[in-house]
C-alpha atoms as a PDB file:
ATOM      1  CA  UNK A   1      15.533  20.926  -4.581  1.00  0.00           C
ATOM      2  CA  UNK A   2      12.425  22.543  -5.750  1.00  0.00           C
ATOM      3  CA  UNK A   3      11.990  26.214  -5.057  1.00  0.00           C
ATOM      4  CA  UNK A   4       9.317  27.470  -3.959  1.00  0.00           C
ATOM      5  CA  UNK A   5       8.254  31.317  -3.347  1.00  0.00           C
ATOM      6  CA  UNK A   6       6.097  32.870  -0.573  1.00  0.00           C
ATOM      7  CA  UNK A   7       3.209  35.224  -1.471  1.00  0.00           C
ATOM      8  CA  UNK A   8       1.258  36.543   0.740  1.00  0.00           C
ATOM      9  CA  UNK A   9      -2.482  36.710   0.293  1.00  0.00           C
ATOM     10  CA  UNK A  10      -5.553  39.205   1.329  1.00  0.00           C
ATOM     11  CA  UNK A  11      -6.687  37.079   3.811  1.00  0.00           C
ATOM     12  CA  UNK A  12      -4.227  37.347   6.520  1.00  0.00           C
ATOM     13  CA  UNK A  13      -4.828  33.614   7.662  1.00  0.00           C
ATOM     14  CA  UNK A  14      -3.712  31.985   3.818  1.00  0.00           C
ATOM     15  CA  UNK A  15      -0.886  31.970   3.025  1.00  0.00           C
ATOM     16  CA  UNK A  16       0.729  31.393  -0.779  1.00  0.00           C
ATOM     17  CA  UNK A  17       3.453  29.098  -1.666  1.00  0.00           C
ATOM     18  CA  UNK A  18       4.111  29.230  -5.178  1.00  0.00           C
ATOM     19  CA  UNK A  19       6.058  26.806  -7.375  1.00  0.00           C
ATOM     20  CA  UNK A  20       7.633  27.283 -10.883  1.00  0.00           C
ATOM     21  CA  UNK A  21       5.793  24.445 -12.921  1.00  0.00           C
ATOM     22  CA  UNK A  22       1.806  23.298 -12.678  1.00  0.00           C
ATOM     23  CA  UNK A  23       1.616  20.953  -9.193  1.00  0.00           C
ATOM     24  CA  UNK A  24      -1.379  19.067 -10.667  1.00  0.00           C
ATOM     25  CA  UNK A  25      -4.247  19.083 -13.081  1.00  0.00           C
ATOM     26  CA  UNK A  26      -7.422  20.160 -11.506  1.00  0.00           C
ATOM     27  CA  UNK A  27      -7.408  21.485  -7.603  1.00  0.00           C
ATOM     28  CA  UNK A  28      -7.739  19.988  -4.077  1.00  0.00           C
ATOM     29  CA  UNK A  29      -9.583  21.405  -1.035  1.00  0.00           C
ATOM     30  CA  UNK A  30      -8.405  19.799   2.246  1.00  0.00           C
ATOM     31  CA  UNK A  31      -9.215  19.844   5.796  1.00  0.00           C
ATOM     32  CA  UNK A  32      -8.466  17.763   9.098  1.00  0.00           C
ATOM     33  CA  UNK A  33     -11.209  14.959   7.818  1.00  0.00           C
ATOM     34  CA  UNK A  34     -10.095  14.453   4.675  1.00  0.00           C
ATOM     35  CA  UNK A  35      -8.098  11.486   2.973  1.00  0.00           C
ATOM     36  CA  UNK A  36      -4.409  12.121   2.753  1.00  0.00           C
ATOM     37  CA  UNK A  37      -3.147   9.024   2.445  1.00  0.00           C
ATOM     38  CA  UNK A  38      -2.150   9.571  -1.193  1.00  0.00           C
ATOM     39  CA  UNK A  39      -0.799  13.269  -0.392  1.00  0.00           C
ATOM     40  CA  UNK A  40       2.369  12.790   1.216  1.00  0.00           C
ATOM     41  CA  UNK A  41       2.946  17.029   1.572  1.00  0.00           C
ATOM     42  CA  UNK A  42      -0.611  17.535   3.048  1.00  0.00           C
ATOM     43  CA  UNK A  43      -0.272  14.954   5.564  1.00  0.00           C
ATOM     44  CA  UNK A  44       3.623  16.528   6.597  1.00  0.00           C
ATOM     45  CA  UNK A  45       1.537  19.660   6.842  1.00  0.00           C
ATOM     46  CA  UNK A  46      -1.172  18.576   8.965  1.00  0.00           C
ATOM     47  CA  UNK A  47       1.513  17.218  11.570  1.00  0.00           C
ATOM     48  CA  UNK A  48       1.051  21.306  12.490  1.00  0.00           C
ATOM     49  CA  UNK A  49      -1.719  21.709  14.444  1.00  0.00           C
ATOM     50  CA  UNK A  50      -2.092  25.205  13.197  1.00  0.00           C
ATOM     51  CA  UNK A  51      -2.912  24.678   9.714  1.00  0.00           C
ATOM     52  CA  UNK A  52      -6.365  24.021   9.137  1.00  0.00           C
ATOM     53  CA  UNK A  53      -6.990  23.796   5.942  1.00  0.00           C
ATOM     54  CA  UNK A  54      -4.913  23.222   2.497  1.00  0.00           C
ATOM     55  CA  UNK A  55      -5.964  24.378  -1.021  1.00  0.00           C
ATOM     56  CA  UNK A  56      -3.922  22.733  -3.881  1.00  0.00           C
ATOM     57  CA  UNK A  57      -4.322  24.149  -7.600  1.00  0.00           C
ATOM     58  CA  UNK A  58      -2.443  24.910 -10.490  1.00  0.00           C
ATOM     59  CA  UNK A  59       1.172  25.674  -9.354  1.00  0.00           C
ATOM     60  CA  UNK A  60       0.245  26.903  -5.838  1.00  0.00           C
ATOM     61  CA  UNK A  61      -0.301  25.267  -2.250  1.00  0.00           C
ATOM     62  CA  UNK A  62      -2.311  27.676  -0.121  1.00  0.00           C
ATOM     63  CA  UNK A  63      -2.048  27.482   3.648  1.00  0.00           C
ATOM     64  CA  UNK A  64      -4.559  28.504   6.006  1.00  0.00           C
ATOM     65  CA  UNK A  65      -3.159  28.591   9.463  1.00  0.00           C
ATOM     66  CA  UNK A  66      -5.219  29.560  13.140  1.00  0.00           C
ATOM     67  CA  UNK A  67      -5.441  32.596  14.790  1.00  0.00           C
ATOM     68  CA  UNK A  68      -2.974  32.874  17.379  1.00  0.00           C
ATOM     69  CA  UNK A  69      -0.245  31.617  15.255  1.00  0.00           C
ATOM     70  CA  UNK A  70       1.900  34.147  13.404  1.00  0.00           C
ATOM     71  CA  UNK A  71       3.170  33.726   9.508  1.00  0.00           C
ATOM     72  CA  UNK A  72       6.437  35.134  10.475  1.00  0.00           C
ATOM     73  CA  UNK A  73       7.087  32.029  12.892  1.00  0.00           C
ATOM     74  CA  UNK A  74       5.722  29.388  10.434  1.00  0.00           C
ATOM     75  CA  UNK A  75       6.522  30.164   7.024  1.00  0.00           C
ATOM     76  CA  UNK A  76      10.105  29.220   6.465  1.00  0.00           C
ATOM     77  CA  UNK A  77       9.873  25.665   8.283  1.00  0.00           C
ATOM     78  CA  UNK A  78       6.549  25.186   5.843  1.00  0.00           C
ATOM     79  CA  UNK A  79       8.203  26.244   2.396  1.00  0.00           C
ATOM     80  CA  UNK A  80      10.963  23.648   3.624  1.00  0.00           C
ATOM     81  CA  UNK A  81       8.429  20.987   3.909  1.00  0.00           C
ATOM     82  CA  UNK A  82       6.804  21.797   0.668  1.00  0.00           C
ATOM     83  CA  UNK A  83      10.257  22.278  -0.862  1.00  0.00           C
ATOM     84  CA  UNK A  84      10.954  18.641   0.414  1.00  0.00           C
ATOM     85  CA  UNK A  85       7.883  17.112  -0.217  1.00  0.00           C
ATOM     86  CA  UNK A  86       7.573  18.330  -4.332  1.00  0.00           C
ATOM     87  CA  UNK A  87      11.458  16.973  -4.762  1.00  0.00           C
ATOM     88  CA  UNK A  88      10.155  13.537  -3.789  1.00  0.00           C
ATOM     89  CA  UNK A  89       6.828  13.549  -5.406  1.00  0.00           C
ATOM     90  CA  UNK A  90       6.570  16.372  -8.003  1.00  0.00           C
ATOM     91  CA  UNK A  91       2.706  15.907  -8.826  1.00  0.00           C
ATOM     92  CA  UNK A  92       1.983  16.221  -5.053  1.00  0.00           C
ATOM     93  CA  UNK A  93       0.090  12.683  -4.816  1.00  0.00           C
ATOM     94  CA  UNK A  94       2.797   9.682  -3.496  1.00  0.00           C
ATOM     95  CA  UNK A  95       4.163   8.171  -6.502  1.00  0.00           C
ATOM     96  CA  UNK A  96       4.019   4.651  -6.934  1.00  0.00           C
ATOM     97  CA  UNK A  97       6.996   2.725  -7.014  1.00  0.00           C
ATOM     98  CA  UNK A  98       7.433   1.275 -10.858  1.00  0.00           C
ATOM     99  CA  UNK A  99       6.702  -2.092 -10.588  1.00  0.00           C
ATOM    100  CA  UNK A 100      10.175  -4.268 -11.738  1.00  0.00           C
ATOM    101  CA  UNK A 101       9.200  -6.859 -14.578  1.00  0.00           C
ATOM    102  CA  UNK A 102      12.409  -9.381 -14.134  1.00  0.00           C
ATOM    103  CA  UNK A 103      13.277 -11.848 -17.261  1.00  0.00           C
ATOM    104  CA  UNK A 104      15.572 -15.294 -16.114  1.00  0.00           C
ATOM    105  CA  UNK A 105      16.903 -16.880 -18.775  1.00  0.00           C
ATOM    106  CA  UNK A 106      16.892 -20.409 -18.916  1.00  0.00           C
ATOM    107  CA  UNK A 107      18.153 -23.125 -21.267  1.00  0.00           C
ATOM    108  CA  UNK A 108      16.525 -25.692 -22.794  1.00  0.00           C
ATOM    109  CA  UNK A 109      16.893 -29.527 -24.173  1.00  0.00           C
ATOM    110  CA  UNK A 110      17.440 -27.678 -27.527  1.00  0.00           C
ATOM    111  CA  UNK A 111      20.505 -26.060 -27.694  1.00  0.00           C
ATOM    112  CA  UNK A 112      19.549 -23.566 -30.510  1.00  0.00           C
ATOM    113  CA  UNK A 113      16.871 -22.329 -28.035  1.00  0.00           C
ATOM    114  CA  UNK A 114      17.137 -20.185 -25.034  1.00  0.00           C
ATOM    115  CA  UNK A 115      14.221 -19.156 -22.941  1.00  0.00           C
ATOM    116  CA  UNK A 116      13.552 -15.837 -21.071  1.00  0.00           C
ATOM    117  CA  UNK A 117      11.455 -16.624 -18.020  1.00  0.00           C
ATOM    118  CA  UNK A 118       8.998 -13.094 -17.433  1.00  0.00           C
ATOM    119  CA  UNK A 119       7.835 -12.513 -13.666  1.00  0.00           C
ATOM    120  CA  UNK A 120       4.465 -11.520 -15.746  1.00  0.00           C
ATOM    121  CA  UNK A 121       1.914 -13.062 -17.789  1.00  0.00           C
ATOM    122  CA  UNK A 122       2.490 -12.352 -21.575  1.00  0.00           C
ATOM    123  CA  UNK A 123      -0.108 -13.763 -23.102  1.00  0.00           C
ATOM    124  CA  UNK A 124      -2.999 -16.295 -22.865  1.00  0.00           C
ATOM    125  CA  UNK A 125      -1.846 -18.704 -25.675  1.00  0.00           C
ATOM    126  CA  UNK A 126       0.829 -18.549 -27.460  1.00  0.00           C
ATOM    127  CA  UNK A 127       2.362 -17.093 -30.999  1.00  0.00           C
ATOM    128  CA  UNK A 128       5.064 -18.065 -32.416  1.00  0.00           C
ATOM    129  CA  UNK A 129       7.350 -16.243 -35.402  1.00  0.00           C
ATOM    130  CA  UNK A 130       9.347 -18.552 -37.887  1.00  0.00           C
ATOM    131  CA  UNK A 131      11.240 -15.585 -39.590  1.00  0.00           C
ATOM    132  CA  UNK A 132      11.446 -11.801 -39.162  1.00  0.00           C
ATOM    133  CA  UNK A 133       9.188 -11.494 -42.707  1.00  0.00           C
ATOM    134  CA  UNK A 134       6.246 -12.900 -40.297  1.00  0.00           C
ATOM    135  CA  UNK A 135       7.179 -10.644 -37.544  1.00  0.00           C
ATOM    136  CA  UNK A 136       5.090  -7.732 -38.656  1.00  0.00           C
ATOM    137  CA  UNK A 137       1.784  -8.310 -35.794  1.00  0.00           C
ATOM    138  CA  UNK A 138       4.448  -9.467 -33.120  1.00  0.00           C
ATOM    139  CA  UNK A 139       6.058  -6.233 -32.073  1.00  0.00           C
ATOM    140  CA  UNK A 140       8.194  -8.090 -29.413  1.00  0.00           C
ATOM    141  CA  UNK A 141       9.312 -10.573 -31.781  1.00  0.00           C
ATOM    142  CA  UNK A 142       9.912  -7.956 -34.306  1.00  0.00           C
ATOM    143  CA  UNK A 143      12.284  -5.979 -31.989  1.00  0.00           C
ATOM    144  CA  UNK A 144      13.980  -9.090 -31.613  1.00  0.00           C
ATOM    145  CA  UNK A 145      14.978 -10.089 -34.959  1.00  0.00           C
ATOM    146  CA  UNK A 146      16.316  -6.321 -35.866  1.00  0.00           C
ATOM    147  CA  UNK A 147      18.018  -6.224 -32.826  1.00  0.00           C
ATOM    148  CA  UNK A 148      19.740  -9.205 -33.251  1.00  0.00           C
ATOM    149  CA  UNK A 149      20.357 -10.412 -36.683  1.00  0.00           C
ATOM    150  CA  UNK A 150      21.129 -14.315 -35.150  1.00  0.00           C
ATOM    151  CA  UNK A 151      17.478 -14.936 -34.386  1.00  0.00           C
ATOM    152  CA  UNK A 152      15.819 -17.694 -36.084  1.00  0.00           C
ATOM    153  CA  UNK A 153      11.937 -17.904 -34.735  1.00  0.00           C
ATOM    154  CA  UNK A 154      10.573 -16.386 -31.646  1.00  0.00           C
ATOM    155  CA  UNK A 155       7.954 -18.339 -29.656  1.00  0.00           C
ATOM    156  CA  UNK A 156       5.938 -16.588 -27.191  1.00  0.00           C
ATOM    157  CA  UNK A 157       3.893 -18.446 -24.692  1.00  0.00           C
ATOM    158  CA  UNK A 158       2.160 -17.536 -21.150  1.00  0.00           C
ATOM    159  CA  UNK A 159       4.935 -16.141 -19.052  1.00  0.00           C
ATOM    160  CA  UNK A 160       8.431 -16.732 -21.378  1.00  0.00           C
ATOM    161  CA  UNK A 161      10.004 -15.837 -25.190  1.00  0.00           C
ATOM    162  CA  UNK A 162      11.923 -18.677 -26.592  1.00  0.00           C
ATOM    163  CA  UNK A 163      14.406 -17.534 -28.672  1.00  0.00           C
ATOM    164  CA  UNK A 164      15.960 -20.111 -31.561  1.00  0.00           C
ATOM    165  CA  UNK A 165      19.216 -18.650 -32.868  1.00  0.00           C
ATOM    166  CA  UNK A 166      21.389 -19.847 -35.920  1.00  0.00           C
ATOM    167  CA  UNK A 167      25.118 -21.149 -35.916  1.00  0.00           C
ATOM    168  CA  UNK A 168      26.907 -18.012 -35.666  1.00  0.00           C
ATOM    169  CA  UNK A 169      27.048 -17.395 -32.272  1.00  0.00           C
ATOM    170  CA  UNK A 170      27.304 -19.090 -28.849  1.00  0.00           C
ATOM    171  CA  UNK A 171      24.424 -18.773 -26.445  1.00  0.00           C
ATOM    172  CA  UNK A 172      27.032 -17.427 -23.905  1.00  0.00           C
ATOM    173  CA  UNK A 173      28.182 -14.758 -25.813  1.00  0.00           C
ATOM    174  CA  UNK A 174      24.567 -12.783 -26.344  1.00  0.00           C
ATOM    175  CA  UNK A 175      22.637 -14.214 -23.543  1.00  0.00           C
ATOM    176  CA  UNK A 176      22.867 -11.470 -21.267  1.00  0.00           C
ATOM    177  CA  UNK A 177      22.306  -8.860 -23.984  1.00  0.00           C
ATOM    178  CA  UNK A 178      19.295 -10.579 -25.199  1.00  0.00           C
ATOM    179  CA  UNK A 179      18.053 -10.701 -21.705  1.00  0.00           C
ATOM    180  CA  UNK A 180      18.544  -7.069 -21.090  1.00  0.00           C
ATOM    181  CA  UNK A 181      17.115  -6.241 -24.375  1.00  0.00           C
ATOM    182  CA  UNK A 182      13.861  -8.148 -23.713  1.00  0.00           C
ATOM    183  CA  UNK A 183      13.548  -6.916 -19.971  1.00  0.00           C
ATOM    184  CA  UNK A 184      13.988  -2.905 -21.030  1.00  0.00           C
ATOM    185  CA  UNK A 185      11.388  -3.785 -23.838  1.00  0.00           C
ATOM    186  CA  UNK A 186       8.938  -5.028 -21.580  1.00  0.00           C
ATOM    187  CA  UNK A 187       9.644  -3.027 -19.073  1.00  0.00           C
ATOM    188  CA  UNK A 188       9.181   0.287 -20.973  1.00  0.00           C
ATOM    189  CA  UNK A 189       5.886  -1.173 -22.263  1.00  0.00           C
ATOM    190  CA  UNK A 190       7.072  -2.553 -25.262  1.00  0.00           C
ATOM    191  CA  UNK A 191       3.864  -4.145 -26.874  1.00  0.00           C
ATOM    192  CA  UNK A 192       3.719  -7.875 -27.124  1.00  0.00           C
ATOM    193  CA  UNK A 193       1.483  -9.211 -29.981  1.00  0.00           C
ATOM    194  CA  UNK A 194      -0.962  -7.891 -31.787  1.00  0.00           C
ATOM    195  CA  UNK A 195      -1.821 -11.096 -33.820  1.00  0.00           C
ATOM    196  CA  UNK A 196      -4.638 -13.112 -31.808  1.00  0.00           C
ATOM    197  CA  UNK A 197      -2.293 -15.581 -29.807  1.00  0.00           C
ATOM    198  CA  UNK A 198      -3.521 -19.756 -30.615  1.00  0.00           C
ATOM    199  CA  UNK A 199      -5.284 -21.353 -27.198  1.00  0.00           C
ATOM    200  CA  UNK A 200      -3.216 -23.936 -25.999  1.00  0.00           C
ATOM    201  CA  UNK A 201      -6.763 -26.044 -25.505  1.00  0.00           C
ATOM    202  CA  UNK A 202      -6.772 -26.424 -29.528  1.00  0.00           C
ATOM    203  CA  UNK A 203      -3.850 -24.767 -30.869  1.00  0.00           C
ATOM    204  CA  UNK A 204      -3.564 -25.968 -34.730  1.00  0.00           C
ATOM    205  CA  UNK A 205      -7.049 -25.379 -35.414  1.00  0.00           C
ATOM    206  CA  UNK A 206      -6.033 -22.628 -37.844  1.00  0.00           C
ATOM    207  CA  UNK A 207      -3.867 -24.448 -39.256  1.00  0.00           C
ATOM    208  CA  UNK A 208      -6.098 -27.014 -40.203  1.00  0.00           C
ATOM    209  CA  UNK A 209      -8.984 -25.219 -40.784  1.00  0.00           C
ATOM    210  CA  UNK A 210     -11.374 -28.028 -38.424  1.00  0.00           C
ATOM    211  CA  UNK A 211     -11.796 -28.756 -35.391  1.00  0.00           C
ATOM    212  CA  UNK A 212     -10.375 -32.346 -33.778  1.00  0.00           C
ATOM    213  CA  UNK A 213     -12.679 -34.952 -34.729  1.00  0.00           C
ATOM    214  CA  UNK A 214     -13.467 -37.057 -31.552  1.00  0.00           C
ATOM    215  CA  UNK A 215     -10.752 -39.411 -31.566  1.00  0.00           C
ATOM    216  CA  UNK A 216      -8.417 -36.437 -32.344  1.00  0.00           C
ATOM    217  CA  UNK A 217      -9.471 -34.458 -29.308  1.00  0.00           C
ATOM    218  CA  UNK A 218      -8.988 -37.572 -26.796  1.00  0.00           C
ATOM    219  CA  UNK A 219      -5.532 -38.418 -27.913  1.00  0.00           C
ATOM    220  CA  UNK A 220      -4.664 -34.503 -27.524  1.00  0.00           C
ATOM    221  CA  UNK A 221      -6.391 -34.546 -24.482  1.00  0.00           C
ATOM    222  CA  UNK A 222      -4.308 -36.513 -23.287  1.00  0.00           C
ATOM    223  CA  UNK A 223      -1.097 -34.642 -24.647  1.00  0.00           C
ATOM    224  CA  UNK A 224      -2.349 -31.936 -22.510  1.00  0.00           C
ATOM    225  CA  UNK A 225      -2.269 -33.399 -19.881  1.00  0.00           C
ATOM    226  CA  UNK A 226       0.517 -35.347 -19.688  1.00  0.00           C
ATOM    227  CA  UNK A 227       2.891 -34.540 -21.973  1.00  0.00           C
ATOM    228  CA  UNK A 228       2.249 -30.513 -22.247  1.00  0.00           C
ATOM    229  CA  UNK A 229       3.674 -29.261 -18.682  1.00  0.00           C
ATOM    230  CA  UNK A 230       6.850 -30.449 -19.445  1.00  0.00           C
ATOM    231  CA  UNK A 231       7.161 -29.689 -22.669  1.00  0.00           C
ATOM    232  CA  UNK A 232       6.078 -26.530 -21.827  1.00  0.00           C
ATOM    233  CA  UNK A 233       8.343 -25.830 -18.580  1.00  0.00           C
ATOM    234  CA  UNK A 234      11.003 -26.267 -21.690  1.00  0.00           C
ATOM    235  CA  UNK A 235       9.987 -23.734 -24.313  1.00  0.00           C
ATOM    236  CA  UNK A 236       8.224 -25.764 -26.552  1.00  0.00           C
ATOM    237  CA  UNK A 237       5.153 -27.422 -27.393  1.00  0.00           C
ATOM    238  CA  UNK A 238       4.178 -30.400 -29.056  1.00  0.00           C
ATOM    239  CA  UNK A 239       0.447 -30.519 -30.824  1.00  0.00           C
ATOM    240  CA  UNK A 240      -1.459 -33.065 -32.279  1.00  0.00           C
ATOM    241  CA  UNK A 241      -1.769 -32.029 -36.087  1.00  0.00           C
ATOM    242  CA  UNK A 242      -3.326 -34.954 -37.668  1.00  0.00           C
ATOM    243  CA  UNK A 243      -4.716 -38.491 -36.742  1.00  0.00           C
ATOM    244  CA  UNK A 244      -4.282 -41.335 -39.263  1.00  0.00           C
ATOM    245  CA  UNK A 245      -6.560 -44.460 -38.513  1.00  0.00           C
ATOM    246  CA  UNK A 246      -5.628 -46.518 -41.109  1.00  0.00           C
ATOM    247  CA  UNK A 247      -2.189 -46.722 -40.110  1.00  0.00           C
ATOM    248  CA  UNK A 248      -3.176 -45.228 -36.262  1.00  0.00           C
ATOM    249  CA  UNK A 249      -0.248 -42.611 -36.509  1.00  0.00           C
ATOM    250  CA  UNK A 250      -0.816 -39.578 -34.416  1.00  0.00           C
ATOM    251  CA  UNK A 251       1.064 -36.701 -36.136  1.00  0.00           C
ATOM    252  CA  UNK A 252       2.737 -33.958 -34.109  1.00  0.00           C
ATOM    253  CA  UNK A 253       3.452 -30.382 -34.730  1.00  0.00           C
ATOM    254  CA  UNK A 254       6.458 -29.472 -33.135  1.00  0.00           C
ATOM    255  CA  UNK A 255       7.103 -25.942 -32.375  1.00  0.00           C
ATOM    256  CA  UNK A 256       9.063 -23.237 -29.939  1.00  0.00           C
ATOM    257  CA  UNK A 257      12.042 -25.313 -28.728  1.00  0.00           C
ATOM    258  CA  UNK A 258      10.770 -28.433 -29.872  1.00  0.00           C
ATOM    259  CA  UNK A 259      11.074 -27.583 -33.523  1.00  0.00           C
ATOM    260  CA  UNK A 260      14.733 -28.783 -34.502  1.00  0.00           C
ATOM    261  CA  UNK A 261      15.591 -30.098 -31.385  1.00  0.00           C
ATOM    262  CA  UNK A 262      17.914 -33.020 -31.690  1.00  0.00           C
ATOM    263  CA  UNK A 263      16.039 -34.909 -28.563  1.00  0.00           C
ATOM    264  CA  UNK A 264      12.818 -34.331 -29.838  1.00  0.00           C
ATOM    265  CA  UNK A 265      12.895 -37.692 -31.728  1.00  0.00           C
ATOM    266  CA  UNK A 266      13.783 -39.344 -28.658  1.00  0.00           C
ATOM    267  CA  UNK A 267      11.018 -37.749 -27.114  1.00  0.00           C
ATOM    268  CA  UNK A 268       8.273 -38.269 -29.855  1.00  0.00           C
ATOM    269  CA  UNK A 269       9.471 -41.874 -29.760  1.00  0.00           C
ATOM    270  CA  UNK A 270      10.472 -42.883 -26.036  1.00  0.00           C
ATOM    271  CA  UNK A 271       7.969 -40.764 -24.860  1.00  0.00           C
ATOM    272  CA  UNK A 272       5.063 -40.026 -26.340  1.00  0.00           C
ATOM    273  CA  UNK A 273       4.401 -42.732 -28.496  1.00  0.00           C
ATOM    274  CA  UNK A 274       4.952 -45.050 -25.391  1.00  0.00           C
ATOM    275  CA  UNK A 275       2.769 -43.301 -23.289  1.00  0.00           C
ATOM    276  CA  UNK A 276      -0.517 -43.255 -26.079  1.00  0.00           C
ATOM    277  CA  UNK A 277       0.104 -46.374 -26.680  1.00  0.00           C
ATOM    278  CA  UNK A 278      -0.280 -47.330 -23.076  1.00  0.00           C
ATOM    279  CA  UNK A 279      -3.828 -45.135 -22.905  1.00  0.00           C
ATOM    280  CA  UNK A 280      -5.322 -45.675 -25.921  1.00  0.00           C
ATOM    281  CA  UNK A 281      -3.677 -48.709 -27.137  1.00  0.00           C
ATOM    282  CA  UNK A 282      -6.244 -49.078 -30.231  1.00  0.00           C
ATOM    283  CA  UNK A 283      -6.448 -45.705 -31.817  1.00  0.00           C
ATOM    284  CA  UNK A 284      -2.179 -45.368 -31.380  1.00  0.00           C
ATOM    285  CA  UNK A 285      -0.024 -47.432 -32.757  1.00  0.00           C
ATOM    286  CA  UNK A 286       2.666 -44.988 -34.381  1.00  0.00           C
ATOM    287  CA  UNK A 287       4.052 -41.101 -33.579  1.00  0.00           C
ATOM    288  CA  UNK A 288       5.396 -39.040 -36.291  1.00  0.00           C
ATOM    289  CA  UNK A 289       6.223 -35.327 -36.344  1.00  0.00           C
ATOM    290  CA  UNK A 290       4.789 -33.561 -39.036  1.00  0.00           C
ATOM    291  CA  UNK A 291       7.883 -30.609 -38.716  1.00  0.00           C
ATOM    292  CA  UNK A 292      10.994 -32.776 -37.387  1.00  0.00           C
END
């Protein structure tokens, strides 16, 4: 409980009721008509019709009561309040209740990769981390691979981390602590990426150094749109890296929990390649990954 010491004042209708640390920075004159609705102690005071006004500074409260009313009456059950008050909300205004940033992990086709679901938004795009040396702009990611010397890449994107780990451990043995790890980082404000996350709209433009060519942007178009939200609902994506024409092959860049995973063949194959074919049966004849 916070203590709190009565002073009187000059002015036999204030009253002083000190506390041992600074309340606030600045001060605060109140009366009936003002706002309280963020000052949990001045509206417990003003349930007294007595007090008329409060003044709030430094490491004081001073209470100015009517006439009519004596100190001697009043004082103890006020210091109480303010005693009260102060132990729940030390800088007098009502302090907001820290908003809970929950991570779900979830598995994936690939079962290298594990993905941590975030209540919040990440990013807008995506980054992704293929070995702690290329950690260095990805502070999450970075935290990740010293904390746990399994991880492979990291692949951040919208509202989860996917995590790809190597052969030495099971994903039920360092699921949870993963987890826990990622939600205390985030939740403590951890920073996320300082490298300028890739638009999911165009996302290997840097890696080729263009921009699609026409017949490039309407097969990924279409990737985007059909192929992407499930991918994507999985940890991974799959990009169009390179159209062929002579041999109309449609190369893919596989990355997240895509990259390595054994079904992604299947996918590329039974999926994909089915499914351009069946739009734009004469620019797509094959599908290859460019990263298998």
């Amino acid at each position: 409980m916070r203590t709190i010491i009565i002073e009187p004042t000059e002015n036999s209708k204030v009253m002083k009721f000190v506390a041992d640390y600074n309340l606030m920075p600045g001060s605060l004159e109140l009366d009936r008509t003002s706002d309280v609705s963020e000052l949990p102690l001045a509206k417990k005071l003003f349930v007294y019709p007595f007090v008329e006004r409060i003044f709030i500074t430094a490491n004081f409260i001073a209470v100015a009561k009517q006439d009519g009313v004596e100190w001697e009456n009043v004082v103890e059950p006020l210091k109480e309040i303010i005693e009260a008050e102060l132990e729940a909300n030390p800088r007098v205004y009502l302090q907001k209740e820290k908003e809970v940033q929950q991570i779900f992990a979830e598995m994936t086709p690939n079962p290298m990769v594990m993905k941590f679901v975030s209540t919040k938004i990440l990013l807008d795009g995506f980054v992704e981390v293929k070995s702690k040396d290329d950690a260095a702009e990805v502070p999450l990611a970075k935290a990740i691979f010293n904390e746990f010397d399994f991880t492979k890449e990291v692949f951040i994107s919208d509202n989860f981390v996917a995590v790809t780990k190597n052969v030495s451990v099971e994903w039920h043995e360092v699921m949870v602590a993963v987890r826990t790890f990622i939600t205390e980082y985030l939740q403590n404000g951890g920073e996320i990426s300082n490298a300028t996350p890739q638009k999911h709209e165009s996302p290997v433009e840097n890696l080729m150094n263009r921009e699609y060519t026409e017949t490039e942007q309407k097969i990924s178009d279409i990737l985007k749109e059909y192929v992407a939200p499930a991918v994507e609902s999985d940890g991974g994506k799959i990009s169009l890296m390179e159209y062929v024409p002579e041999t109309k092959t449609a190369k893919m860049l596989l990355q997240g929990a895509c990259s390595g995973c054994p079904s992604s063949t299947a996918t590329l194959k039974g999926g994909i390649e089915n499914l351009l074919k069946q739009f734009v049966p004469e620019l797509v004849e094959k599908v290859e990954a460019v990263n298998g």
